[in-house]
Each structure stands twice: as C-alpha cells, then as structure tokens.
PDB file of N, CA and C in Angstrom:
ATOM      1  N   UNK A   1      21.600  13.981 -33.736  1.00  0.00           N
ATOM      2  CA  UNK A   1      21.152  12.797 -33.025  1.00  0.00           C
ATOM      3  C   UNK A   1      22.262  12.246 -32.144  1.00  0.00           C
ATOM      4  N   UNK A   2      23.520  12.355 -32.671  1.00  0.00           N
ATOM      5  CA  UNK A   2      24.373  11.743 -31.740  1.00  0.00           C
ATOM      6  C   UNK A   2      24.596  12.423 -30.364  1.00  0.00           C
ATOM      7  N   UNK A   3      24.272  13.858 -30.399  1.00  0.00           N
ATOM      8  CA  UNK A   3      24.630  14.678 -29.259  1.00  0.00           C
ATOM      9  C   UNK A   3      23.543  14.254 -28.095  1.00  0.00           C
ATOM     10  N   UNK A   4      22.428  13.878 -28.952  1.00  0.00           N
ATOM     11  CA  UNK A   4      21.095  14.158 -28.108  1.00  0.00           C
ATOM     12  C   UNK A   4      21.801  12.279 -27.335  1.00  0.00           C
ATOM     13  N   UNK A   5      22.454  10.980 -28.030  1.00  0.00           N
ATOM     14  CA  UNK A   5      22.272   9.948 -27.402  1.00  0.00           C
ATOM     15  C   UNK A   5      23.609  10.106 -26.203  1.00  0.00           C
ATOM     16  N   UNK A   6      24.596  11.320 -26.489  1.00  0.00           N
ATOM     17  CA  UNK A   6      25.574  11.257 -25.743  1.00  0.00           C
ATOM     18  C   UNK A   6      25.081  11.962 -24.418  1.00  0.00           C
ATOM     19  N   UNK A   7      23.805  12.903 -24.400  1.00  0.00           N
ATOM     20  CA  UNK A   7      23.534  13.390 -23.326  1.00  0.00           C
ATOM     21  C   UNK A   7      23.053  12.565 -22.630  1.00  0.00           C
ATOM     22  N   UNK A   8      22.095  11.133 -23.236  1.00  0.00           N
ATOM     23  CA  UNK A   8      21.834  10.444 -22.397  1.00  0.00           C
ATOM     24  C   UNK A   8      22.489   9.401 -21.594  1.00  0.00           C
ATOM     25  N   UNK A   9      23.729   9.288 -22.197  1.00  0.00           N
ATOM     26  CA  UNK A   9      24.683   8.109 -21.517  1.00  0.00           C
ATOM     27  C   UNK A   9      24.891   9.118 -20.679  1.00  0.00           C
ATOM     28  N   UNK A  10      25.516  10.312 -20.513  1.00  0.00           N
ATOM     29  CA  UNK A  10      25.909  10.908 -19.270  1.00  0.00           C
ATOM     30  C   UNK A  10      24.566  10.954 -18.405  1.00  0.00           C
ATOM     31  N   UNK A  11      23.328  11.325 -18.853  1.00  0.00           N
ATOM     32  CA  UNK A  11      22.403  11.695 -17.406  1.00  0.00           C
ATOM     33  C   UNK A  11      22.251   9.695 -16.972  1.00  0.00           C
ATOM     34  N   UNK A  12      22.669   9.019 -17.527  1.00  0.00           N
ATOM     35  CA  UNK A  12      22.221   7.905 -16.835  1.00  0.00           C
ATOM     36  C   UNK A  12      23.427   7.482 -16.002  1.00  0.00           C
ATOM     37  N   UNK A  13      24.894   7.801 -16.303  1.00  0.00           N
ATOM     38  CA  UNK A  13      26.024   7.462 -15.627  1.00  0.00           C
ATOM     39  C   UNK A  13      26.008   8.425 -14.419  1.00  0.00           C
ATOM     40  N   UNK A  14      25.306   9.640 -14.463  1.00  0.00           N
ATOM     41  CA  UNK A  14      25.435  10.545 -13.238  1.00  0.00           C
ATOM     42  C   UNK A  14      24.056   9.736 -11.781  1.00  0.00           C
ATOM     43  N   UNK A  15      23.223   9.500 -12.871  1.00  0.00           N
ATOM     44  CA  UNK A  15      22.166   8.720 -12.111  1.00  0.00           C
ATOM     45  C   UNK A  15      22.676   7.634 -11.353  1.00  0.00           C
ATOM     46  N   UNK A  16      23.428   6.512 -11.760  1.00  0.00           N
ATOM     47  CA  UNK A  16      24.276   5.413 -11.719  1.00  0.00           C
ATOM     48  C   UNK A  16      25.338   6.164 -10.400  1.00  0.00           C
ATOM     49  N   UNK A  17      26.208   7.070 -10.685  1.00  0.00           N
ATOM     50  CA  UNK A  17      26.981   7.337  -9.619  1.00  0.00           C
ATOM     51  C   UNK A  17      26.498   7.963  -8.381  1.00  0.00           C
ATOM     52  N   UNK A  18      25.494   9.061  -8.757  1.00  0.00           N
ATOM     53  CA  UNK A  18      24.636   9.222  -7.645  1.00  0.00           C
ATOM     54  C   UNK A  18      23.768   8.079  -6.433  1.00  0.00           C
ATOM     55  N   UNK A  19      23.127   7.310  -7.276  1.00  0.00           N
ATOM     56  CA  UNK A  19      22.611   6.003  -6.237  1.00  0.00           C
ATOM     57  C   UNK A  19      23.656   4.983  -5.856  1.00  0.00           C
ATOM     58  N   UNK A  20      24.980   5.110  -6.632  1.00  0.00           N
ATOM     59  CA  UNK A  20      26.441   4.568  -5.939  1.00  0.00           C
ATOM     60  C   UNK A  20      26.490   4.863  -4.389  1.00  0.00           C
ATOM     61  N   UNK A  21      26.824   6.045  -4.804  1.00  0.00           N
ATOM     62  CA  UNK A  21      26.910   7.177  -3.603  1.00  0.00           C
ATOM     63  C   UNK A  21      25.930   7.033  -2.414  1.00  0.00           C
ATOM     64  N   UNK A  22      24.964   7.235  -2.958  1.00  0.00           N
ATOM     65  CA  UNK A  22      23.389   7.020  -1.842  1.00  0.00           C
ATOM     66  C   UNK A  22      23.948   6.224  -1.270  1.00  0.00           C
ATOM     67  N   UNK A  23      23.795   5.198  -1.837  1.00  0.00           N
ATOM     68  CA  UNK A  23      23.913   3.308  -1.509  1.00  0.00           C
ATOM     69  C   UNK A  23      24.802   3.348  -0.041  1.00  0.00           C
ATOM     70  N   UNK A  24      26.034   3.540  -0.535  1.00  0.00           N
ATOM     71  CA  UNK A  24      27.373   3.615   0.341  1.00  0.00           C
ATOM     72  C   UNK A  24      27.110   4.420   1.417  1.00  0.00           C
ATOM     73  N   UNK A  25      26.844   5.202   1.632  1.00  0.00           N
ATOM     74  CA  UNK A  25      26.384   6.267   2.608  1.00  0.00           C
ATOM     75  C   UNK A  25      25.499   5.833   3.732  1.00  0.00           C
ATOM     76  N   UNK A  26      24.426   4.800   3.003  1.00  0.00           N
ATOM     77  CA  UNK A  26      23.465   4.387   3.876  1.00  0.00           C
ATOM     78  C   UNK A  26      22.213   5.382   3.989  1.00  0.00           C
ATOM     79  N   UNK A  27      22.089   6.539   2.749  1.00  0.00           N
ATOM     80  CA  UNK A  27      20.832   6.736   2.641  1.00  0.00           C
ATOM     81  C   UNK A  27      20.157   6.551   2.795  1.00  0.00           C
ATOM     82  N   UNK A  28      18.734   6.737   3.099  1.00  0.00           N
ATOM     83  CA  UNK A  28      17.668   6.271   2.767  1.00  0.00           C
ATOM     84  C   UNK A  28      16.939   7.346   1.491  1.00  0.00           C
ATOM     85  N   UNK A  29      17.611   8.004   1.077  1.00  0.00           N
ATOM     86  CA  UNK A  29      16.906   8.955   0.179  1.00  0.00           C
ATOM     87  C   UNK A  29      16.375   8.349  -1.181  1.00  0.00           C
ATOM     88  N   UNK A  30      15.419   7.707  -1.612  1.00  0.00           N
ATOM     89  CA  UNK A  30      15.483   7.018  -3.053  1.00  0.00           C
ATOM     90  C   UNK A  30      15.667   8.351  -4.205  1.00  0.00           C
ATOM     91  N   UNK A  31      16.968   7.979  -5.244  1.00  0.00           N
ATOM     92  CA  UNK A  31      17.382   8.311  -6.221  1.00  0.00           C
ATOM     93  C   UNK A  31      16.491   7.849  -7.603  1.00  0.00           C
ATOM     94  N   UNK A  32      16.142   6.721  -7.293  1.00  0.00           N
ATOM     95  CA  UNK A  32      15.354   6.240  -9.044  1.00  0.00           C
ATOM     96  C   UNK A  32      13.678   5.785  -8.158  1.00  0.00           C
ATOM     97  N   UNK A  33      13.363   5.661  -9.327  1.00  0.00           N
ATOM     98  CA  UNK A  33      11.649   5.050  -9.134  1.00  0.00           C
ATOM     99  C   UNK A  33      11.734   3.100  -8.671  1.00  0.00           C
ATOM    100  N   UNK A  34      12.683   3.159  -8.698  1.00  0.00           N
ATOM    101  CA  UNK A  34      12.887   1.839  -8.137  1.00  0.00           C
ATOM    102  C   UNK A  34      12.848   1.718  -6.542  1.00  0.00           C
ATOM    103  N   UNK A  35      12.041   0.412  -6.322  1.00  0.00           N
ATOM    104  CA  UNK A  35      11.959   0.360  -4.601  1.00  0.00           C
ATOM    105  C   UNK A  35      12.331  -1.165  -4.167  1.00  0.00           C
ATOM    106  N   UNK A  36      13.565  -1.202  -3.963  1.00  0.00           N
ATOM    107  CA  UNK A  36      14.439  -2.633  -3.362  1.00  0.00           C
ATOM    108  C   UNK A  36      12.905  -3.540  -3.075  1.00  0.00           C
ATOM    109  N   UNK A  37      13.223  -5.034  -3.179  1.00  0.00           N
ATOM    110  CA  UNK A  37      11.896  -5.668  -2.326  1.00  0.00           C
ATOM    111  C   UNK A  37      12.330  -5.732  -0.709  1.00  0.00           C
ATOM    112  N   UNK A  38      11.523  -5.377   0.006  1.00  0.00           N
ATOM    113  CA  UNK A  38      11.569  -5.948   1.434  1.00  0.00           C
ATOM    114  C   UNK A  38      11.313  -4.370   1.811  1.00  0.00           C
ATOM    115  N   UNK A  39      10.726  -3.400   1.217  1.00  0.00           N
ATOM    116  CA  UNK A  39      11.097  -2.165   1.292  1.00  0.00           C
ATOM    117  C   UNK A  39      10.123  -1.189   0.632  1.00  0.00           C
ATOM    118  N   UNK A  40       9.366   0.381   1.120  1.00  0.00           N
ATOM    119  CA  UNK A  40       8.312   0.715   0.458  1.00  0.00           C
ATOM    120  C   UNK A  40       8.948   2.075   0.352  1.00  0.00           C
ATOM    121  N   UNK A  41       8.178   2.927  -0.589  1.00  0.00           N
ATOM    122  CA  UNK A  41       8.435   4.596  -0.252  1.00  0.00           C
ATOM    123  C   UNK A  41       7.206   5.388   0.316  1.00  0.00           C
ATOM    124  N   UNK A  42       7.921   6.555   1.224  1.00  0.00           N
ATOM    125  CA  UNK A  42       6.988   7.684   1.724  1.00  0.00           C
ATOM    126  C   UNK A  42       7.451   8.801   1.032  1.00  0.00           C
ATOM    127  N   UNK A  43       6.672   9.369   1.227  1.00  0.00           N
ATOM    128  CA  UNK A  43       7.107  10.991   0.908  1.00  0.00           C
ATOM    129  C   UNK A  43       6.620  11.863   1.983  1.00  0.00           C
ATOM    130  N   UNK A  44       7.894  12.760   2.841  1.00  0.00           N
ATOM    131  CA  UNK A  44       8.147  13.450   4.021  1.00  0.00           C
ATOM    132  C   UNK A  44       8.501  14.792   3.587  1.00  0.00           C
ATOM    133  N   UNK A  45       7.607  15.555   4.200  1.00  0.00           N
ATOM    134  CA  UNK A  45       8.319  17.138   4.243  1.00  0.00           C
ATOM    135  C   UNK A  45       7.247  18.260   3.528  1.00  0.00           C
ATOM    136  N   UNK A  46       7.650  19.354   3.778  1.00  0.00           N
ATOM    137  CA  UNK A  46       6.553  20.871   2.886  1.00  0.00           C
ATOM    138  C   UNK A  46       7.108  20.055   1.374  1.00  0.00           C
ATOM    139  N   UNK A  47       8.123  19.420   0.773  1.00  0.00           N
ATOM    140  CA  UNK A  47       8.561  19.170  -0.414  1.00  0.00           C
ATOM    141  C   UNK A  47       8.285  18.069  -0.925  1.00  0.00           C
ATOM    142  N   UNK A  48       8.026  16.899  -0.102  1.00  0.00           N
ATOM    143  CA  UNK A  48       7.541  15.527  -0.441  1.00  0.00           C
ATOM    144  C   UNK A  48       8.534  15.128  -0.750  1.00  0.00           C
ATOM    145  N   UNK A  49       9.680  14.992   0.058  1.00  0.00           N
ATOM    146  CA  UNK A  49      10.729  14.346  -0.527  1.00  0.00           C
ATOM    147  C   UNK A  49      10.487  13.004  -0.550  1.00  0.00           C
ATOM    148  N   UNK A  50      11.207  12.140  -1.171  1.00  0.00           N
ATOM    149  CA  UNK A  50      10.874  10.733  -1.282  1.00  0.00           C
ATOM    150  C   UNK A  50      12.215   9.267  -0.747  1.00  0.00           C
ATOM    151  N   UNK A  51      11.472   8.967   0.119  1.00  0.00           N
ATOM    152  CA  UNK A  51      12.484   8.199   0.966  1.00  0.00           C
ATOM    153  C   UNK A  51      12.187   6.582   0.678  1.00  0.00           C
ATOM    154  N   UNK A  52      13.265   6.108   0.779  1.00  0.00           N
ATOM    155  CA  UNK A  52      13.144   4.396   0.657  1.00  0.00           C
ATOM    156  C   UNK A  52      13.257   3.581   2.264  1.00  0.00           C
ATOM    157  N   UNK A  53      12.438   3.203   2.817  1.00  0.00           N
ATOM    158  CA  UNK A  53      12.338   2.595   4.454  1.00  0.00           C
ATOM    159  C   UNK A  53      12.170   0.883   4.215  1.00  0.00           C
ATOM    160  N   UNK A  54      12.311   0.376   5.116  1.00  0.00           N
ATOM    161  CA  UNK A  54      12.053  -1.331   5.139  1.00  0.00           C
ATOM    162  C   UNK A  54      10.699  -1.403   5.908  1.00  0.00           C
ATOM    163  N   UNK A  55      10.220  -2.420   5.140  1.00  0.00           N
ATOM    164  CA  UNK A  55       8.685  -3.058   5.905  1.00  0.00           C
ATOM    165  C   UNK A  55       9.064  -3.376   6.924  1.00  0.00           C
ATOM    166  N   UNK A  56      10.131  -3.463   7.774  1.00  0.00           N
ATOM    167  CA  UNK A  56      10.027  -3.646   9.170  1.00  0.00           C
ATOM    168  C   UNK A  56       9.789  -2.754  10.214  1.00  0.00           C
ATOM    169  N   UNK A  57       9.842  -1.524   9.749  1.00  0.00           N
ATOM    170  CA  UNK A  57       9.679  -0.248  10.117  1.00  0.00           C
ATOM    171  C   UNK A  57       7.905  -0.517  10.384  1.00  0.00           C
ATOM    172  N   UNK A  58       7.286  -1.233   9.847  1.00  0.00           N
ATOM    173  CA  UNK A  58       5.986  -0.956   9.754  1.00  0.00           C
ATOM    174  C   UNK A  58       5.223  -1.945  11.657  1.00  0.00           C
ATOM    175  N   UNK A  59       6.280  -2.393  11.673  1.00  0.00           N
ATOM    176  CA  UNK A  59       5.950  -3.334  13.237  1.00  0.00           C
ATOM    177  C   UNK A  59       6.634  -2.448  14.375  1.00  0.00           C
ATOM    178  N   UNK A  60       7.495  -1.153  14.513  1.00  0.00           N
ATOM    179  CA  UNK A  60       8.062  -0.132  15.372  1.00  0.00           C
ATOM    180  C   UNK A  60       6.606   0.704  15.558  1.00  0.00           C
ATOM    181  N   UNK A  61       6.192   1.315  17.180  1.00  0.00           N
ATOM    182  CA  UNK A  61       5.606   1.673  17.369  1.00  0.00           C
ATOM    183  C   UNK A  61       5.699   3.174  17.024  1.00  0.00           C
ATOM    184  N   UNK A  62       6.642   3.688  16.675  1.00  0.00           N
ATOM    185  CA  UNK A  62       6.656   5.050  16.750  1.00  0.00           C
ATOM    186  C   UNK A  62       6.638   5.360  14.933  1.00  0.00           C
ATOM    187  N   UNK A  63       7.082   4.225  14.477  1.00  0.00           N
ATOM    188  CA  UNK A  63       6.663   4.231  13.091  1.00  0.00           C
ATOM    189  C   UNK A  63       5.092   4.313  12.873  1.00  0.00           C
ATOM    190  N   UNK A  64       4.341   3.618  13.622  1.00  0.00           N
ATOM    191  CA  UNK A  64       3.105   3.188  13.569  1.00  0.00           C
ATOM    192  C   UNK A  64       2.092   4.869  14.048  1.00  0.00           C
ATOM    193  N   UNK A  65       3.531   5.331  14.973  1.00  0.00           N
ATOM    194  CA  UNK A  65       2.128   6.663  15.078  1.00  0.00           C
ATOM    195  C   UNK A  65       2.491   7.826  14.075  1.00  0.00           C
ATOM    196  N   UNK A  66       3.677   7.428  12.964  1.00  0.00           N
ATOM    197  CA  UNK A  66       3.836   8.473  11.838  1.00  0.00           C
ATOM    198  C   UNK A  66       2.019   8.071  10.877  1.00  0.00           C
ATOM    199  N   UNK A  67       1.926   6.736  11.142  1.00  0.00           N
ATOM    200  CA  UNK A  67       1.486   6.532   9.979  1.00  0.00           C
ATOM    201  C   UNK A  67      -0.267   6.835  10.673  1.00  0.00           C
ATOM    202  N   UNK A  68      -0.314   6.687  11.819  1.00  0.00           N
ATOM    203  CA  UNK A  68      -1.841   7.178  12.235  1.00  0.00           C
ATOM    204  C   UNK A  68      -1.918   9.161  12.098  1.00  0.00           C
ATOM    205  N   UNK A  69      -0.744   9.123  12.264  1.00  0.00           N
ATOM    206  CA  UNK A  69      -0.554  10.551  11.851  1.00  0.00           C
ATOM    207  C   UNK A  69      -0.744  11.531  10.635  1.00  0.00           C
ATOM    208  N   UNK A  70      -0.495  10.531   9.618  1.00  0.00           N
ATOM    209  CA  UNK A  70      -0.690  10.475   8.019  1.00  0.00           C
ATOM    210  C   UNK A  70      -2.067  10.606   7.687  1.00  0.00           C
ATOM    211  N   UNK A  71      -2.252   9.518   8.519  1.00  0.00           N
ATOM    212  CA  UNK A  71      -4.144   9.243   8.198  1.00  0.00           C
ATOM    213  C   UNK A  71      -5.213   9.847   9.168  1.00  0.00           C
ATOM    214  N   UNK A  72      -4.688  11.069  10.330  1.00  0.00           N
ATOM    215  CA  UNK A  72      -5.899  11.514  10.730  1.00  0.00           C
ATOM    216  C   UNK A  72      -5.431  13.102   9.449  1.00  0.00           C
ATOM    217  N   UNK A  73      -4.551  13.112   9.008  1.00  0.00           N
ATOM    218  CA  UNK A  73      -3.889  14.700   8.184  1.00  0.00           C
ATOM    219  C   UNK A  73      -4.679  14.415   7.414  1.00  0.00           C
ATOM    220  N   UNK A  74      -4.309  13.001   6.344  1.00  0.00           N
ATOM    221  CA  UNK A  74      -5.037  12.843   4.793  1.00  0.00           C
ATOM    222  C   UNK A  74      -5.926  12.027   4.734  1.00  0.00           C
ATOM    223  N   UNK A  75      -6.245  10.881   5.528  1.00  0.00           N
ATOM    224  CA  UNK A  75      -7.126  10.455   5.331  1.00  0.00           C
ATOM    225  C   UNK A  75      -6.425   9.133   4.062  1.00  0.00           C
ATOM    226  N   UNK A  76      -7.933   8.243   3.963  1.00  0.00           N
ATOM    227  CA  UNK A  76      -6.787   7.652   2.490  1.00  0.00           C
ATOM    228  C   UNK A  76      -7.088   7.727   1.032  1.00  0.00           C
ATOM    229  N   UNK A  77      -7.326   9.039   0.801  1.00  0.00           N
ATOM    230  CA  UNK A  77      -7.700   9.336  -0.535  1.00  0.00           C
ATOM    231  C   UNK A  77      -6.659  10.259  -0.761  1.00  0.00           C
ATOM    232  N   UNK A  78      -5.519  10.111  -0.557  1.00  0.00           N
ATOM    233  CA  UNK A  78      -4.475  11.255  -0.764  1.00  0.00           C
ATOM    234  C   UNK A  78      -4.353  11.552  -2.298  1.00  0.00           C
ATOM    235  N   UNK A  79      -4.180  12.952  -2.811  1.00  0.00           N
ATOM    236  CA  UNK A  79      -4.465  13.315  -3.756  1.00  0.00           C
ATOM    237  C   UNK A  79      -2.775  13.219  -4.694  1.00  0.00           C
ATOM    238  N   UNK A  80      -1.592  12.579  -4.028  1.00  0.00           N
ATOM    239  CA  UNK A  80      -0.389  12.562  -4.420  1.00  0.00           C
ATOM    240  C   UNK A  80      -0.332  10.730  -5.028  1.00  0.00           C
ATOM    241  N   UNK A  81      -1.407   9.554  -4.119  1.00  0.00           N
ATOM    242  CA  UNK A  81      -1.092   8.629  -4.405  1.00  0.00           C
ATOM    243  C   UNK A  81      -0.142   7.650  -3.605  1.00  0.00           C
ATOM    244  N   UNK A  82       0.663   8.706  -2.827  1.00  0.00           N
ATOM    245  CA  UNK A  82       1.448   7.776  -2.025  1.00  0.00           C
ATOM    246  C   UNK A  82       1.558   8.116  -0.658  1.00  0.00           C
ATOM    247  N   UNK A  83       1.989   7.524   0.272  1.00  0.00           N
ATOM    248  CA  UNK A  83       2.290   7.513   1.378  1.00  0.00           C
ATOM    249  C   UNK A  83       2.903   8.771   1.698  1.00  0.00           C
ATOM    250  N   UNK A  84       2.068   9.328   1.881  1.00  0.00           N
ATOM    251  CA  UNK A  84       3.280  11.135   2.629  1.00  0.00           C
ATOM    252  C   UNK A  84       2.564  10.581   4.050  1.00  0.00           C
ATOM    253  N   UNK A  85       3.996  11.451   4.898  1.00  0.00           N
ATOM    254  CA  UNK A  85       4.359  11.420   6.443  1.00  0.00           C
ATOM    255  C   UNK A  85       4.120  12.598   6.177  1.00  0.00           C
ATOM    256  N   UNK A  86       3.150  13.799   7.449  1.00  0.00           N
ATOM    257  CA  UNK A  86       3.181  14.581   7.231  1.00  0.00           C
ATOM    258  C   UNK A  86       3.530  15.253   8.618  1.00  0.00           C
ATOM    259  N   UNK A  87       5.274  15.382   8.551  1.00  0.00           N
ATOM    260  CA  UNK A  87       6.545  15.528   9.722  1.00  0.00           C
ATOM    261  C   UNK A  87       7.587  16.074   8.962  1.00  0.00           C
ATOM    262  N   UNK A  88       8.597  16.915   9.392  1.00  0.00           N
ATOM    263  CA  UNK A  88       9.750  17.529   8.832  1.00  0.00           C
ATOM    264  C   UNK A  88      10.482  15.906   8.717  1.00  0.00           C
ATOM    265  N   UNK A  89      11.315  16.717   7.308  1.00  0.00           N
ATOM    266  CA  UNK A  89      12.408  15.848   7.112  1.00  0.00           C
ATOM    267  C   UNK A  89      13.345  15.329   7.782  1.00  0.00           C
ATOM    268  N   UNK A  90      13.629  16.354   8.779  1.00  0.00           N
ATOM    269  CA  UNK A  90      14.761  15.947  10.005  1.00  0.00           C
ATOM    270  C   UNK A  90      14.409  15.170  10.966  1.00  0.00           C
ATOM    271  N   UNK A  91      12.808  15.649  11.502  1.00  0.00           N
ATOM    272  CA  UNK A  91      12.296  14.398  12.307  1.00  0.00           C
ATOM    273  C   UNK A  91      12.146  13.058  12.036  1.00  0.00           C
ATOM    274  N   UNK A  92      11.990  12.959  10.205  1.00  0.00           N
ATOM    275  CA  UNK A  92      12.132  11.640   9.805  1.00  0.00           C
ATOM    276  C   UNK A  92      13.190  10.735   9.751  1.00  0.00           C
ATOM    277  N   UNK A  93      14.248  11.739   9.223  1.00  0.00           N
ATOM    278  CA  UNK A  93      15.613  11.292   9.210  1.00  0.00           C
ATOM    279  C   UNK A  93      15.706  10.679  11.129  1.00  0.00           C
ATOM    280  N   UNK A  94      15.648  11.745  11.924  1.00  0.00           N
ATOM    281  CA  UNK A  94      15.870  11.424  13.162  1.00  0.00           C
ATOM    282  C   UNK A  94      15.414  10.122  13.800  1.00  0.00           C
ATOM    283  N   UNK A  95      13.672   9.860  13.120  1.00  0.00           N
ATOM    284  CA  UNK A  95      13.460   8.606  13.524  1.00  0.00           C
ATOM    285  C   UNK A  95      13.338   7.589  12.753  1.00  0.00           C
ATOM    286  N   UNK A  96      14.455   7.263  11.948  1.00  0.00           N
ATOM    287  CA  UNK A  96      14.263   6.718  11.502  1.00  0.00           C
ATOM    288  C   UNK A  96      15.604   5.596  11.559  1.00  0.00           C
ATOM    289  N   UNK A  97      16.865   6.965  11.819  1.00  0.00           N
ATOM    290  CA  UNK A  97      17.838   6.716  12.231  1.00  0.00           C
ATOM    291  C   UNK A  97      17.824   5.898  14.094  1.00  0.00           C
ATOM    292  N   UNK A  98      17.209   6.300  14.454  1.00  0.00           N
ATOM    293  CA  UNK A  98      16.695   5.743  16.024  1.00  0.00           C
ATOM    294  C   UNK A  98      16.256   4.321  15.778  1.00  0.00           C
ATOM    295  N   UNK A  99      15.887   3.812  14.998  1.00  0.00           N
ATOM    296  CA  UNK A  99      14.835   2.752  14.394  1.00  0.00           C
ATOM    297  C   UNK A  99      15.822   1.903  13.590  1.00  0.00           C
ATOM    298  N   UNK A 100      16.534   2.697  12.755  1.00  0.00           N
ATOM    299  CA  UNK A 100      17.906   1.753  12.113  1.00  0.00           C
ATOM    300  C   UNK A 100      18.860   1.178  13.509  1.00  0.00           C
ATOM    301  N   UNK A 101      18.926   1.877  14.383  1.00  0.00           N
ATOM    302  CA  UNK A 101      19.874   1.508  15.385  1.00  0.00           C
ATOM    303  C   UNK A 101      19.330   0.834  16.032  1.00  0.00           C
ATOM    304  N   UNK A 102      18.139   0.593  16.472  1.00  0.00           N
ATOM    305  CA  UNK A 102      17.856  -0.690  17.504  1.00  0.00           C
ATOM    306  C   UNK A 102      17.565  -1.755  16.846  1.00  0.00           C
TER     307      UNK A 102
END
C-alpha cells in the first residue's frame, strides 16, 4: 500500500509541474480537466487534442467561422460531447496565436 500511495504523490507532482510549465509558456494546451473561468475547451485535430481558449475568442470573426465550421462537419449532436474544431492543430495554434496578438 505504501508503494501504490507513493506512486501517487509523484503522478500528481509531475501533473503539478507539467501545468507549471504549460502555464509559463503561455500554452494554451489544457493539462487537467480543469477550465480557468472566463475560458472554455475545444478539441482540435485527427487526435482531439484538447485546448483551453478565452470566451473572448468567441466575438473574433475568424473564430466565429471555426465554429460555423464545426457545425456544418458535426452538426450539434456530436458524439464526443464537446466542442471539436474540425482544423489541424497548427492552424489552430496559428489562429489563435493571431487572435492572442491583436
């Protein structure tokens, strides 16, 4: 039993240093199931990766045609539950980074 509680202090301190890391960097990649307030998740890519964006993103027009984009692909009965962009990861990163800067 003790081995099994020491594995868990480490997977939670690696978790902990990892979203350190994120954080500082200026990620947007979400690390935990947690979603800051002021702020939602998508999931982008063939992998569904899962990204953390700000609701302000949701008033940018080019944000606005990811998301008409989403919904002529899936429609809104998506079978994942959440918001997938359905655009490469790099294009997201790309605009999203375009969108952080203005």
């Amino acid at each position: 039993m003790g081995r099994s509680l020491i594995g868990i202090v480490h997977a939670k301190d690696k978790l902990r240093i990892r979203k350190s890391i994120s954080h500082r960097n200026g990620s947007m990649l979400a690390t935990t199931n947690q979603v800051p307030k002021g702020h939602f998740a998508v999931y982008v890519g063939e992998t569904c990766r899962r990204f953390v964006v700000p609701i302000a993103y949701l008033n940018q027009p080019l944000f606005q045609d990811l998301l008409h984009w989403a919904k002529e692909e899936f429609g809104y009965n998506h079978p994942m539950g959440g918001l997938t962009i359905p655009c490469s990861e790099d294009y997201f990163i790309s605009l999203t980074s375009l969108l952080k800067s203005s």
